[in-house]
Protein backbone atom coordinates (compact mmCIF):
# COMPACT_ATOMS: atom_id res chain seq x y z
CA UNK A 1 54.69 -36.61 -102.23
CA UNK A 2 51.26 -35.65 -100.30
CA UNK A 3 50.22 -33.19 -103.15
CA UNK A 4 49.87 -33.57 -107.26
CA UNK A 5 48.91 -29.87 -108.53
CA UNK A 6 47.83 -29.65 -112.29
CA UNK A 7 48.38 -25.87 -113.41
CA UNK A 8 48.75 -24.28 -116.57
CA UNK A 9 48.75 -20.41 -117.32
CA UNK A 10 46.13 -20.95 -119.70
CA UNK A 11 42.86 -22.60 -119.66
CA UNK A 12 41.73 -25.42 -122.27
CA UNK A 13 44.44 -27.58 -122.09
CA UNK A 14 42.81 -30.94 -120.46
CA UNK A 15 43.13 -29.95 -116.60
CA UNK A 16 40.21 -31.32 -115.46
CA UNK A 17 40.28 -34.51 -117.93
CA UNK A 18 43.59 -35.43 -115.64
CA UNK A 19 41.99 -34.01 -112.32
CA UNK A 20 38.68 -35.45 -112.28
CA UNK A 21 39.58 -39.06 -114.87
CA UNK A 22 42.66 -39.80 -114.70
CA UNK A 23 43.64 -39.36 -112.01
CA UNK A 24 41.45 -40.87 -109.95
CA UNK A 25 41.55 -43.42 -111.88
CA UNK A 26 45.22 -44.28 -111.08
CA UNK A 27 44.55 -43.20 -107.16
CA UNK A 28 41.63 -45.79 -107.08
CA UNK A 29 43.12 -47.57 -104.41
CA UNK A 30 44.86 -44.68 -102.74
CA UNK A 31 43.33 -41.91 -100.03
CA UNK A 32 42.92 -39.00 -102.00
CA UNK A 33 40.98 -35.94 -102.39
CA UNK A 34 40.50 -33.25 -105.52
CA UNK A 35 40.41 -29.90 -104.27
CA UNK A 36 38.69 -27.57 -107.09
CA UNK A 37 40.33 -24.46 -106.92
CA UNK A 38 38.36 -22.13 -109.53
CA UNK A 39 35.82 -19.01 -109.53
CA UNK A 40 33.98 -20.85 -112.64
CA UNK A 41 34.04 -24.42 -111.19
CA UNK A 42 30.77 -26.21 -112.31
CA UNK A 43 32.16 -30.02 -111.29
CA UNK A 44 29.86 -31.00 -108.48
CA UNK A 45 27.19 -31.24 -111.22
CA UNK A 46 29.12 -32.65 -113.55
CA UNK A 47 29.81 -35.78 -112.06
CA UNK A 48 26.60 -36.75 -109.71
CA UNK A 49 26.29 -40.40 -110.77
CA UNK A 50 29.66 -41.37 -109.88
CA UNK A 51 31.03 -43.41 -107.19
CA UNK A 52 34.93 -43.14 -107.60
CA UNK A 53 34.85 -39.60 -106.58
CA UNK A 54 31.38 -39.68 -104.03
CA UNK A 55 32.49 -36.97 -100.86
CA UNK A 56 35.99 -36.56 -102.76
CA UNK A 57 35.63 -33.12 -104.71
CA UNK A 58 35.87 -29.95 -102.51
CA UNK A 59 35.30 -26.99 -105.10
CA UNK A 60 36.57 -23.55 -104.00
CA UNK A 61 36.25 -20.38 -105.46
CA UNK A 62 40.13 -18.61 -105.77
CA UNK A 63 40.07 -16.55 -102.34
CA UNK A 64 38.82 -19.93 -100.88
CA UNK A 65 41.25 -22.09 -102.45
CA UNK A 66 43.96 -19.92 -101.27
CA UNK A 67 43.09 -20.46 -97.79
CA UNK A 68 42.53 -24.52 -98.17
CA UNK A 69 46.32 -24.85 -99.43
CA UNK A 70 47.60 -22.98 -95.95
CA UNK A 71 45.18 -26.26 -94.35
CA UNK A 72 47.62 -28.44 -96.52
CA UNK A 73 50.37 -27.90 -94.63
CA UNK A 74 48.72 -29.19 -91.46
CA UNK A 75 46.57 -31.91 -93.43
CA UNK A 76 50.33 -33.24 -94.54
CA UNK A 77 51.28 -33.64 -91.41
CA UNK A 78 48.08 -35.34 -90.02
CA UNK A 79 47.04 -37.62 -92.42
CA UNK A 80 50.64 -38.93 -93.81
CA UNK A 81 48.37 -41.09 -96.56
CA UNK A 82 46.10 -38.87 -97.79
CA UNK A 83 46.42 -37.55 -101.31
CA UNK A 84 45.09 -33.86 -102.41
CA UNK A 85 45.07 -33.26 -105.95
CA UNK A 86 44.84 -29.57 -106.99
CA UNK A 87 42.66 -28.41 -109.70
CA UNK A 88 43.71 -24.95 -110.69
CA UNK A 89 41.95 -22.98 -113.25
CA UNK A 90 43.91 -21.06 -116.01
CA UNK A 91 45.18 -17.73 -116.20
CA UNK A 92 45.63 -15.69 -112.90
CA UNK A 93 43.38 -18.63 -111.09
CA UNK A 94 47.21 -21.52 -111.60
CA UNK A 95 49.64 -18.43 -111.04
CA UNK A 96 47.44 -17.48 -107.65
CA UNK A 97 47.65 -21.25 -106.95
CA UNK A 98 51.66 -21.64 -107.83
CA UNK A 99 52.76 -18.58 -105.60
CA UNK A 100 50.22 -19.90 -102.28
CA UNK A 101 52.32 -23.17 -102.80
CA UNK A 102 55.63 -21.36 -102.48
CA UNK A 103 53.83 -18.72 -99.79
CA UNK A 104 52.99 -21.87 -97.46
CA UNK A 105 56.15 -23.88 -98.48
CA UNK A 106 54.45 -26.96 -100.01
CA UNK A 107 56.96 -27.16 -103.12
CA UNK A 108 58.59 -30.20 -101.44
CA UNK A 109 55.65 -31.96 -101.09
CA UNK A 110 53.71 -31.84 -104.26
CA UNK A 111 54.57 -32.57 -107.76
CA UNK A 112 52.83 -30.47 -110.06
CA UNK A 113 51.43 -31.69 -113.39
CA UNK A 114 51.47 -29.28 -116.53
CA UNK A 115 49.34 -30.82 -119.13
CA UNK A 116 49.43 -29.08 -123.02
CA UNK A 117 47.46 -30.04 -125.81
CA UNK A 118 49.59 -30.99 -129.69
CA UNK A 119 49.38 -27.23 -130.56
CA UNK A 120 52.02 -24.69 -130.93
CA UNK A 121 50.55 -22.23 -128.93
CA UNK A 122 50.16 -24.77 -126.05
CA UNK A 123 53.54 -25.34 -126.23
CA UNK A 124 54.76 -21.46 -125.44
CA UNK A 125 52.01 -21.95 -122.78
CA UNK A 126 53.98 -25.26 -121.72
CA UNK A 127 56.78 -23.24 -121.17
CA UNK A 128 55.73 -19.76 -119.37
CA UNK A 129 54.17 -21.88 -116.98
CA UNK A 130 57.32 -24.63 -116.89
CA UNK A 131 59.29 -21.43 -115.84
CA UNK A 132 56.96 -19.85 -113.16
CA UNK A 133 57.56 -22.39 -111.19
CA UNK A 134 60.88 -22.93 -108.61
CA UNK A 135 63.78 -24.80 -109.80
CA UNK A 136 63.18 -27.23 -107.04
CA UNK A 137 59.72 -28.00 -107.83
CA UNK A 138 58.53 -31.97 -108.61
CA UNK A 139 57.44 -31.14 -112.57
CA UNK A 140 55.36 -33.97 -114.88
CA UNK A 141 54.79 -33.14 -118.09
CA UNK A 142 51.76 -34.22 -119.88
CA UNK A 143 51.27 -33.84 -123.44
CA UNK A 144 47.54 -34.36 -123.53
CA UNK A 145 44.17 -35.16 -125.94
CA UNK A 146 47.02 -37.22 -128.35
CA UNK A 147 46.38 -39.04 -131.67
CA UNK A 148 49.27 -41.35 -131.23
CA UNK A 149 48.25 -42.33 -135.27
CA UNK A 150 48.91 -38.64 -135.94
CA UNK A 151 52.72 -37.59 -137.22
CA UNK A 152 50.97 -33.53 -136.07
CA UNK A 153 50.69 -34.86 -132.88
CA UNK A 154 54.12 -37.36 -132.45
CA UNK A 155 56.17 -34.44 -132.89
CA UNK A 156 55.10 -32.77 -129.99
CA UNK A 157 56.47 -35.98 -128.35
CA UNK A 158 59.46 -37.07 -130.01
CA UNK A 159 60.22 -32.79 -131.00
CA UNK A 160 60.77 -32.09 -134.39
CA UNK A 161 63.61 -29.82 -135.93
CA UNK A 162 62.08 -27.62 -138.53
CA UNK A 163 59.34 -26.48 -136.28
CA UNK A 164 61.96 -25.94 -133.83
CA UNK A 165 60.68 -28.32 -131.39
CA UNK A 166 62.28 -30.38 -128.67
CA UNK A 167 62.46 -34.09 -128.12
CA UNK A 168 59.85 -33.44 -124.95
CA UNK A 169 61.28 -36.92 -123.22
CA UNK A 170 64.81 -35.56 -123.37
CA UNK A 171 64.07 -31.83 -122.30
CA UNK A 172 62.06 -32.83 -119.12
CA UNK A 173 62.76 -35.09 -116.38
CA UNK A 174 59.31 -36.73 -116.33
CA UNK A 175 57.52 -36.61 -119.31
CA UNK A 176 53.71 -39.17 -120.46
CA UNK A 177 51.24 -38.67 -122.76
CA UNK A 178 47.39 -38.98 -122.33
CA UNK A 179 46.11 -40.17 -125.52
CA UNK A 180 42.93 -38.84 -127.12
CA UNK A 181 39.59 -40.59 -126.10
CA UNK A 182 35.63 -40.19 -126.51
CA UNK A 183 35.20 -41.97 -123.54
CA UNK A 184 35.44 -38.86 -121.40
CA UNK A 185 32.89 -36.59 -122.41
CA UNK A 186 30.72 -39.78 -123.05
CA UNK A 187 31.42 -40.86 -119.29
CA UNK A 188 30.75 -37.54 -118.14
CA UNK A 189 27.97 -35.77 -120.54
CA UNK A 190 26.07 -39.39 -121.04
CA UNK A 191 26.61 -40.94 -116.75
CA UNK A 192 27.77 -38.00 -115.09
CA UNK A 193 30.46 -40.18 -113.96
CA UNK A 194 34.50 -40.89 -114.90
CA UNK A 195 36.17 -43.12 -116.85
CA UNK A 196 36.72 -45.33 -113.95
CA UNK A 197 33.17 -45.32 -113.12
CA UNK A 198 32.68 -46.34 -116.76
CA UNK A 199 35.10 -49.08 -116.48
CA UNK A 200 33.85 -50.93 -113.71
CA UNK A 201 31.52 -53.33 -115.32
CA UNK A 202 34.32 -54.66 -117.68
CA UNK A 203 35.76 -55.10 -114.18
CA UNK A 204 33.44 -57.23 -112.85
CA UNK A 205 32.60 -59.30 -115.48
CA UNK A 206 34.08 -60.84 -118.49
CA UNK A 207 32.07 -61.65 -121.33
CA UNK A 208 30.45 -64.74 -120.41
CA UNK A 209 29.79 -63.40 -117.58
CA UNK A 210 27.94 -60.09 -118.59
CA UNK A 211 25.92 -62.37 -121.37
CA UNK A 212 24.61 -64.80 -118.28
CA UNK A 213 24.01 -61.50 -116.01
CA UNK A 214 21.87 -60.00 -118.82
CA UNK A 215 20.39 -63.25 -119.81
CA UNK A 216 19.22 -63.82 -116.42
CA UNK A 217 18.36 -60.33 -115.50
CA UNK A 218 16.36 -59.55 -118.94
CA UNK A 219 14.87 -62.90 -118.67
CA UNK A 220 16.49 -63.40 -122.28
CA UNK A 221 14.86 -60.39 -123.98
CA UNK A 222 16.65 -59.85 -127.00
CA UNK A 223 16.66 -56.14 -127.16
CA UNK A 224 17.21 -55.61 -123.39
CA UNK A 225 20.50 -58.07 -123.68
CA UNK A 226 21.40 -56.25 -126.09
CA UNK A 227 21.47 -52.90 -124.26
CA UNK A 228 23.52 -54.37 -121.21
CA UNK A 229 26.33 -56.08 -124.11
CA UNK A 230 26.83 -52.63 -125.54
CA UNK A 231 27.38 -51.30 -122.29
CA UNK A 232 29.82 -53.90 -121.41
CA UNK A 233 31.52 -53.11 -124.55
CA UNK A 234 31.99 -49.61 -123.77
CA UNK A 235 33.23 -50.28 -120.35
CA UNK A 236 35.57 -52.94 -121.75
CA UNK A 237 36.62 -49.84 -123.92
CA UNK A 238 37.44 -47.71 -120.83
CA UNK A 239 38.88 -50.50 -118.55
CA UNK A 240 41.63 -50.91 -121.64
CA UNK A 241 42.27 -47.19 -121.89
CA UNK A 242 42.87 -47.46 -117.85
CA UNK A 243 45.27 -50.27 -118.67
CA UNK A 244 46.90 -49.09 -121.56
CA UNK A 245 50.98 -48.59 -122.37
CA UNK A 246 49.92 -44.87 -121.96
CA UNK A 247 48.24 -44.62 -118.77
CA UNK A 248 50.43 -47.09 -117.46
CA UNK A 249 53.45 -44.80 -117.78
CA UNK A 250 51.52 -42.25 -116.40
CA UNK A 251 50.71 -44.10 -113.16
CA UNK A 252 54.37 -45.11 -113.01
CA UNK A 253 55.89 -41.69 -112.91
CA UNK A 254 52.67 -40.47 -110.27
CA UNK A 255 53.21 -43.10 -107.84
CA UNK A 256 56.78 -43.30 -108.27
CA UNK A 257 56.52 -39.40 -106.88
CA UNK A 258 54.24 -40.68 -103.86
CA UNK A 259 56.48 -43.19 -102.95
C-alpha cells in the first residue's frame, strides 16, 4: 500500500487529528509525506514548532490537489517506500478526491481511512461515504474522539440493537478506535507541534533522568525544575497514548496494509 487517504463526505469528524497526529505518529520511522488537499487548509501554521512533520506537509488547494494525485501514480512507481497520506477536506473537497483516485487508478494502492465521531449523524455520514467508494477499495474504519468510559460512545463500537446500530467490528473488515484526548489541541494550540512531538521527551528520558537534566540545567531552582517535571509529565502522557491498546491496533491494521 503506497497511499492511506482519510475522506469523509462531511467535515468535523477528526480528519486532520489522524492526518497530521496520528498518523505520523505511527509512520515515525517510515518515509512518508501528508499531502493537504483542501481550499480552507490553514496547517502550515498550525504546526511550525514541530519536527516530526518539518518539509513533510504539501497543502493544496482542490484544483491543485487533483493534479498532485495524477503525480502519485508516477511517485508509486519511483519511490517504492515512500508513504503519501491524503488529507481530504469534507463535502465536495473527499468526493473530488475519491473519484481522482478511481480517475488515475490508485484504488489498489491506497487504503483509505473513514474516521466518524460517536454521533448518529456521523454514522449516516459513515455510511454515504463507506458506499461512494469501489467495492475493491482498501477501507479502515475509525470510530474517532472516543470516551472508552462512556456506554454513548461503546455502542458505536460494539453496535447496539434498539438504536439500530451495528456491531462496527463485525460489519467492516478493518475496524480501530482513536480514543478521546486533550493532548491534541494542547500539542497543537500550546507547541504548534503533534502528539509525537509532544512525546519525545518522555522518550528520551525516564524520570530520574529528566529530574538530573533539570537539576543540572536549572542549577536546582525549585520553580524552574518544576516547569521541566510538568513537562515531562505531559509528554509521559502522550508517549502512553502513542503506546496504548488503542493506537496499537491502529498501527497494526495501517502497517499490516503497507506491508
Amino acid at each position: 500500500m503506497k497511499n492511506i487517504a482519510i475522506i469523509n463526505t462531511k467535515g468535523g469528524v477528526g480528519k486532520s487529528t489522524l492526518a497530521f497526529h496520528v498518523l505520523p505518529a505511527i509512520l515515525a520511522d517510515r518515509n512518508f509525506e501528508i499531502i493537504e488537499i483542501d481550499n480552507n487548509n490553514k496547517t502550515t501554521t498550525t504546526f511550525l514548532n514541530t519536527q516530526i512533520l518539518k518539509g513533510k506537509i504539501t497543502s493544496l488547494n482542490i484544483a491543485e490537489g487533483t493534479q498532485k494525485l495524477e503525480e502519485l501514480v508516477v511517485t508509486n512507481m519511483l519511490d517504492e517506500d515512500k508513504i503519501s497520506v491524503i488529507d481530504a477536506g469534507g463535502g465536495d473537497d473527499s468526493l473530488k478526491v475519491i473519484h481522482s483516485f478511481i480517475d488515475q487508478d490508485l484504488i489498489a494502492d491506497t487504503l483509505f481511512i473513514i474516521p466518524f465521531m460517536p454521533d448518529f449523524v456521523q454514522l449516516k455520514n459513515l455510511v454515504d461515504t463507506y458506499n461512494v467508494l469501489p467495492d475493491t477499495a482498501k477501507i479502515l474504519v475509525v470510530l474517532n474522539n472516543a470516551d472508552l468510559s462512556d456506554p454513548d460512545h461503546l455502542m458505536f463500537i460494539k453496535g447496539h440493537e434498539d438504536y439500530e446500530i451495528p456491531d462496527m467490528e463485525s460489519t467492516f473488515t478493518h475496524f480501530a478506535v482513536c480514543p478521546k484526548s486533550p493532548l491534541f489541541s494542547y500539542a497543537a494550540s500550546r507547541n504548534k507541534e503533534t502528539i509525537k512531538d509532544l512525546a519525545l521527551l518522555a522518550s528520551q528520558y525516564n524520570k530520574n533522568e529528566i529530574l538530573e537534566y533539570a537539576k543540572v540545567k536549572t542549577k536546582a531552582n525549585r520553580d524552574s525544575m518544576t516547569k521541566i517535571y510538568r513537562n515531562w509529565k505531559i509528554s509521559r502522557n502522550a508517549k502512553d497514548y502513542i503506546e496504548s491498546e488503542a493506537i496499537t491496533q491502529l498501527k497494526s491494521i495501517i502497517l499490516g496494509e503497507q506491508a
